[in-house]
Protein backbone atom coordinates (compact mmCIF):
# COMPACT_ATOMS: atom_id res chain seq x y z
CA UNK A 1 -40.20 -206.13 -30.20
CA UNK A 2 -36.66 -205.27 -28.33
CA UNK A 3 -34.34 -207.93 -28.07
CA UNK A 4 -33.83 -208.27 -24.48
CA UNK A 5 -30.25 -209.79 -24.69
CA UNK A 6 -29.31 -206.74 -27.34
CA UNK A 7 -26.58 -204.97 -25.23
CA UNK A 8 -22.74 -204.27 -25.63
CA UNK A 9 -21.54 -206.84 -22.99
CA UNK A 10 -23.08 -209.93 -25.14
CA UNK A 11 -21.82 -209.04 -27.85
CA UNK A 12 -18.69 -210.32 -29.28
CA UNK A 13 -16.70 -207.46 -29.87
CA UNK A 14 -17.17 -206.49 -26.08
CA UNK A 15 -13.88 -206.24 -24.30
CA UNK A 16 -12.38 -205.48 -20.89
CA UNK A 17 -9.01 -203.81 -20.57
CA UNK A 18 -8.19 -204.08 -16.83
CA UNK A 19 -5.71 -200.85 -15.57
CA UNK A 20 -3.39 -201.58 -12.90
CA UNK A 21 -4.57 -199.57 -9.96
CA UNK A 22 -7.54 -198.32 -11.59
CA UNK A 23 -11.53 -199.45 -12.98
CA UNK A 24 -11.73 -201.63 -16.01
CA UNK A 25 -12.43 -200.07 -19.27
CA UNK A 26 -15.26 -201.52 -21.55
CA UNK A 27 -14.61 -201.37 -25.21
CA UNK A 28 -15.69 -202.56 -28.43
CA UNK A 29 -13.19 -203.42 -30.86
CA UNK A 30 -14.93 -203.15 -33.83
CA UNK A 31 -15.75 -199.65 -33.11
CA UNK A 32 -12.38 -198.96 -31.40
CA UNK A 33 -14.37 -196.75 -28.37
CA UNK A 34 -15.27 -197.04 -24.70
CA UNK A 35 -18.56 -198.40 -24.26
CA UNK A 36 -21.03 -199.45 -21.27
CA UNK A 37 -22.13 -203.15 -20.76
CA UNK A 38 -25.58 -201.63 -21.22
CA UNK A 39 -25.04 -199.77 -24.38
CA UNK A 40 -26.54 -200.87 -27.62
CA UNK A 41 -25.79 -200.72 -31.24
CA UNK A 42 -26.63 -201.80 -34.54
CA UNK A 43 -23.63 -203.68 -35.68
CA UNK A 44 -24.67 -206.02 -32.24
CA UNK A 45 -23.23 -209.60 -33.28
CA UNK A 46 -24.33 -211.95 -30.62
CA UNK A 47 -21.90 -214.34 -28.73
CA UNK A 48 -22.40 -217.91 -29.20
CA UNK A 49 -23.58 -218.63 -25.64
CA UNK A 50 -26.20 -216.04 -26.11
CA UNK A 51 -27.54 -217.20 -29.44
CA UNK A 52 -28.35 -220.29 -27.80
CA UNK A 53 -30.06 -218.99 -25.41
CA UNK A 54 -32.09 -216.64 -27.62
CA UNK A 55 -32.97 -219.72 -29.31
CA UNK A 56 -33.59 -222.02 -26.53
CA UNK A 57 -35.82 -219.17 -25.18
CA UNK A 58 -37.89 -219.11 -28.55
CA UNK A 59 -38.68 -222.52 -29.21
CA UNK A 60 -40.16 -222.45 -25.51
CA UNK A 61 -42.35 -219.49 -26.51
């Protein structure tokens, strides 16, 4: 079963660099590349707000 919380933008190496004048960039810095919120990848470490909720959604299942 997919994790439906596994995605770049919960994850806490998931960073936005805002560019004067220009679109935010979305990066991990672990991997030290661009990225999309959407993205996934193995080394996915979860940020605490979203472990929580993974495990409040769990115990309700």
């Amino acid at each position: 079963m997919l994790n439906r919380f596994h995605c770049c933008s919960t994850c806490i190496w998931y960073e936005v660099k805002k560019k004067r004048g220009g679109p935010p960039v979305f990066r991990c810095s672990r991997l030290g590349y661009e990225t999309k919120p959407t993205y996934q990848f193995d080394c996915w470490q979860p940020k605490e707000r979203v472990k929580k909720r993974m495990e409040r959604e769990e115990s309700t299942n």
